[in-house]
Protein backbone atom coordinates (compact mmCIF):
# COMPACT_ATOMS: atom_id res chain seq x y z
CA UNK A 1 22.99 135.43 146.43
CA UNK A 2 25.78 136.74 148.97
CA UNK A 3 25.93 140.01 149.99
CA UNK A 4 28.95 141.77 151.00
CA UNK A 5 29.32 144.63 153.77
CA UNK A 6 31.71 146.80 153.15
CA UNK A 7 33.27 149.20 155.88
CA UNK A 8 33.03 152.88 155.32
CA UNK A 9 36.38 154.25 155.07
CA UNK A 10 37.29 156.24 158.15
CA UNK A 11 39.03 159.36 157.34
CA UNK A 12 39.50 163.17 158.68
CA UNK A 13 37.46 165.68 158.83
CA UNK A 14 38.05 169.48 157.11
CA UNK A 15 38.48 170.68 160.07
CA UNK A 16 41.07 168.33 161.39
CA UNK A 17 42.70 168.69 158.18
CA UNK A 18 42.91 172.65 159.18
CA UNK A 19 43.86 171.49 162.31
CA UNK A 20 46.70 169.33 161.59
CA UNK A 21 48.14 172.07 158.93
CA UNK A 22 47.57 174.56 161.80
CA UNK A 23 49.95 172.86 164.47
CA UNK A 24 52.04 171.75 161.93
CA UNK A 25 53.21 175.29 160.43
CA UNK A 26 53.49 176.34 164.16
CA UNK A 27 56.18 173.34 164.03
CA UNK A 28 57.93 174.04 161.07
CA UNK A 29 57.76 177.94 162.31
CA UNK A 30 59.47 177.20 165.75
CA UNK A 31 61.89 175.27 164.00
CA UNK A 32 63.27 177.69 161.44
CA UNK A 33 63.07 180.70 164.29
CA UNK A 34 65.42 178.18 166.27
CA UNK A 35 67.56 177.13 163.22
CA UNK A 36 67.82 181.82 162.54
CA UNK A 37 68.97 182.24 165.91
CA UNK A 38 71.88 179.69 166.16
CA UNK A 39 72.52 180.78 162.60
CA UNK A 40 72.54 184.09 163.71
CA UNK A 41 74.80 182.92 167.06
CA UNK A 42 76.66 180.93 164.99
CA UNK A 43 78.15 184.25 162.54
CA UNK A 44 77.96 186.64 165.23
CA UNK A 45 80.90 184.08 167.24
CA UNK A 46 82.79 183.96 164.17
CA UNK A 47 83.19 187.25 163.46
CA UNK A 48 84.09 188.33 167.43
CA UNK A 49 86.52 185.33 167.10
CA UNK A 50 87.87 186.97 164.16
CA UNK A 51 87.91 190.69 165.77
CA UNK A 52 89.62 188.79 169.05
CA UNK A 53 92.60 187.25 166.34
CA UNK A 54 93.30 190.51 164.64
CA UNK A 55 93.57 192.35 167.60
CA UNK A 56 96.06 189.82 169.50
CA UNK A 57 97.84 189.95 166.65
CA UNK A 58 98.40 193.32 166.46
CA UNK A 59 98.97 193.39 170.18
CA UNK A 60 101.77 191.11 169.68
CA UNK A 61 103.79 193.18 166.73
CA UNK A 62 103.98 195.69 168.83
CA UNK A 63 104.81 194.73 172.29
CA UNK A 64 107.82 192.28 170.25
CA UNK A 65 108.71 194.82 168.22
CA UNK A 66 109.27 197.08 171.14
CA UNK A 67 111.17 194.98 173.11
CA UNK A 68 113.77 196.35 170.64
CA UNK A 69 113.05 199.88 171.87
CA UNK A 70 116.56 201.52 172.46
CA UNK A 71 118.98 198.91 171.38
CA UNK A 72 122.35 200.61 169.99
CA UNK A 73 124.61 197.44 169.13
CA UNK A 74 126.41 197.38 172.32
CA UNK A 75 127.44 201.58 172.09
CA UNK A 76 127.04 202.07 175.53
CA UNK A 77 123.62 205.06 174.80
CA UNK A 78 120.59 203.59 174.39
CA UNK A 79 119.00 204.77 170.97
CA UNK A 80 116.21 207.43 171.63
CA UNK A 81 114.23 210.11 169.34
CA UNK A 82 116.14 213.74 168.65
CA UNK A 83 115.10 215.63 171.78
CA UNK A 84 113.80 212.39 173.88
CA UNK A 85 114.50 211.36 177.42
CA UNK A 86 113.00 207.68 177.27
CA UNK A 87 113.37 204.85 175.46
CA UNK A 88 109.94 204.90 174.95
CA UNK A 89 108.37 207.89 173.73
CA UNK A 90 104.59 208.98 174.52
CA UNK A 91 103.11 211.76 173.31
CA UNK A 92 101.06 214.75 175.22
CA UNK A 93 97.85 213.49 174.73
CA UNK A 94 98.59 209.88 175.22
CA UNK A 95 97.37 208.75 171.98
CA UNK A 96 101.69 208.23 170.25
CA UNK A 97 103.85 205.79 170.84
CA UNK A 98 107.25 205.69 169.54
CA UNK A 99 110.60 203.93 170.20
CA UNK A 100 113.82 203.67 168.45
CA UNK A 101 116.07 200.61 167.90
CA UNK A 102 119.79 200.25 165.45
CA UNK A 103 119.20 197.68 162.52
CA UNK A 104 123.33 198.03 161.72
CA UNK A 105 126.64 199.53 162.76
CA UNK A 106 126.47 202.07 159.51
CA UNK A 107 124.45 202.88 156.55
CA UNK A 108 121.72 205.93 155.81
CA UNK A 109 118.86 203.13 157.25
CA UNK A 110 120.81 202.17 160.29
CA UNK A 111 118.03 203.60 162.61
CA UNK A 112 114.63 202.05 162.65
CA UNK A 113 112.18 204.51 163.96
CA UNK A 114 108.16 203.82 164.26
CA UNK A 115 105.59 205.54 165.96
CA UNK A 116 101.94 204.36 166.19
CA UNK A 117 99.13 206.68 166.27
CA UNK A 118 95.47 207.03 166.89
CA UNK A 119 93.81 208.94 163.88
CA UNK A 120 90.23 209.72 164.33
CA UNK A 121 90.24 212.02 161.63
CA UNK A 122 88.98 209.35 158.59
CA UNK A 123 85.50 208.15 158.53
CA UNK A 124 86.55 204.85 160.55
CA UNK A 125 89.23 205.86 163.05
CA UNK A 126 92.35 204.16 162.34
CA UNK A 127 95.22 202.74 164.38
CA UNK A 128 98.67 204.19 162.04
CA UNK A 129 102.15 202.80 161.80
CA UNK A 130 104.81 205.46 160.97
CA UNK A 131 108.30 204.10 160.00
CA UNK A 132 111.70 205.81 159.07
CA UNK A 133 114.76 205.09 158.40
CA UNK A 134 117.74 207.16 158.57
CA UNK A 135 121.34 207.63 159.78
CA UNK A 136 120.70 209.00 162.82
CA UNK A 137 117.33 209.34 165.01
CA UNK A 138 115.16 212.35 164.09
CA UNK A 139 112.20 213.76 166.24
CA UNK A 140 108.75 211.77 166.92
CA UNK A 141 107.01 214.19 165.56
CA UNK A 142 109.08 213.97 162.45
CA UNK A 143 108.24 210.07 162.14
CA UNK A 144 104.97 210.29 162.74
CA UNK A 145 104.33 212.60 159.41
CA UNK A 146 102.98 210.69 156.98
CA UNK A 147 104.97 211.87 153.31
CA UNK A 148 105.54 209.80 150.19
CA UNK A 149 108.41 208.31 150.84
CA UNK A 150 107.21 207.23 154.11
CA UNK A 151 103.71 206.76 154.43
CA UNK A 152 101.73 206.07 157.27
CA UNK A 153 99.74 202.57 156.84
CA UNK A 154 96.11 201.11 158.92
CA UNK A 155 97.54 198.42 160.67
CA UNK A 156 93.86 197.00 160.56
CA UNK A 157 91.85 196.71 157.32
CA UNK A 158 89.55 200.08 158.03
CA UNK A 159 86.75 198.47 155.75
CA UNK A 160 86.57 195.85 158.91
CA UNK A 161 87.49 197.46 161.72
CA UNK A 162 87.34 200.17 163.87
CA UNK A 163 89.44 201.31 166.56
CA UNK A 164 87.67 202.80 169.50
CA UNK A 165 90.44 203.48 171.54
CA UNK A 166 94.33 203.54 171.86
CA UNK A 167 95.21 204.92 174.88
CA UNK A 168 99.25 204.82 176.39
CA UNK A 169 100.57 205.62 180.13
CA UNK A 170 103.83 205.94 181.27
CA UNK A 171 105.29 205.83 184.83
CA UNK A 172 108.77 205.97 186.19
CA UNK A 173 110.10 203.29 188.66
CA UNK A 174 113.52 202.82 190.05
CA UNK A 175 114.98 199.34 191.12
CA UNK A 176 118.54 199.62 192.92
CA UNK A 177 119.99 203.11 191.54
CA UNK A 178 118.49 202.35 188.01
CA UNK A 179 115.32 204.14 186.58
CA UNK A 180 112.77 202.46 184.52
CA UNK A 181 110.01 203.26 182.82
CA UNK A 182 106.65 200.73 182.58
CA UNK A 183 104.58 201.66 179.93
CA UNK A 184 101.08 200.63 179.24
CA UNK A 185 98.96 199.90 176.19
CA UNK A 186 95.24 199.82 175.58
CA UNK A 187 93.44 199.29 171.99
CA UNK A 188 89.94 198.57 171.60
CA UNK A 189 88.26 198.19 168.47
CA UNK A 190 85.09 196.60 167.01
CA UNK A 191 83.53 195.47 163.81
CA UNK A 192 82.49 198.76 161.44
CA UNK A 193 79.05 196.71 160.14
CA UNK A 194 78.53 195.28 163.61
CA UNK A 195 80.04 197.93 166.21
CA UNK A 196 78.33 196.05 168.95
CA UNK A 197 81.08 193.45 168.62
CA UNK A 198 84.02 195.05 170.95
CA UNK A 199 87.36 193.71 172.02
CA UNK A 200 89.88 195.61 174.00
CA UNK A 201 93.40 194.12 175.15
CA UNK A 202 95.99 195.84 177.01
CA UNK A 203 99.88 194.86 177.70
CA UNK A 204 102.39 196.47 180.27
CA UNK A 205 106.34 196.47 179.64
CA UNK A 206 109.05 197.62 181.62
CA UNK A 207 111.98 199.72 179.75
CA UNK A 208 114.97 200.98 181.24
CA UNK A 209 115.29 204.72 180.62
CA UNK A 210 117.91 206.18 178.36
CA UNK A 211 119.56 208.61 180.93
């Protein structure tokens, strides 16, 4: 008769069992913390990416637009607001911009006339465009009143963003026997869910004055 030895199977313990599970949620756990926090990284770039775009963008409308600031079609007068001395036109508190520029030689919209203003009034403070049209140039203080037929508009989407501040300056400076005026622009504004995401962008332009 033959006899056969057989091996005991080698195998792990409980506890290493426990063990192994142990060490191995710690593994998983690290991993999904690390995959969270370049998730996390990952959305938090993309929106400040997307704050950085809409505010260059803005930026951009309105230092080209006023380039246009007092153009008259070759009259000789620069185009200026009712009662203004500048091309550019900043209010009191340094928180209105305005400038005028002629679209056409005649017609009841020949003037363009837009002012942008900070209003902090609203739940989300708000960066306005005001916009008129008209024969001839009326005040800035009539342009910037918002009324039916012109209505100021959020030149941001206020469910997204914020605008912290808009602040203007204005200095003279003379080159030759000609006065200028450089005016500066500041806006800063950040995500309304996530104000800790903050841009701010500035631009300075050089206008020659009216008179």
């Amino acid at each position: 008769m033959v006899f056969l030895r057989v091996k005991p199977v080698s195998g792990m313990t409980l506890p290493e069992v426990i063990v192994t599970l142990f060490l191995s949620s710690l593994l998983i756990l690290s991993l999904a913390q690390i995959v969270a926090t370049q998730l996390k990284n990952t959305q938090r770039l993309s929106r400040r990416v997307y704050l950085q775009r809409q505010l260059v963008t803005v930026l951009q409308m309105i230092r080209n637009d006023m380039r246009r600031a007092g153009y008259n079609i070759n009259t000789g007068n620069s185009a200026v607001f009712r009662q203004a001395d500048h091309v550019v036109s900043v209010s009191a508190g340094a928180d209105q911009i305005g400038y005028v520029y002629r679209l056409s030689s005649s017609g009841a919209g020949q003037f363009r006339q837009v002012v942008y203003k900070l209003s902090s009034s609203e739940p989300v403070s708000r960066l306005l465009l005001c916009e008129k049209y008209s024969a001839s140039p009326v005040t800035m203080a009539e342009v910037a009143q918002s009324d039916r037929q012109s209505p100021c508009f959020s030149v941001f989407d206020p469910k997204r963003i914020q605008v912290d501040e808009f602040h203007i300056s204005a200095s003279s400076v003379r080159k030759m026997k000609t006065e200028y005026q450089q005016v500066s622009v500041l806006l800063g504004v950040s995500l309304v869910r996530m104000p800790s995401i903050h841009e701010s962008v500035g631009f300075s332009l050089t206008e020659r004055n009216a008179l």
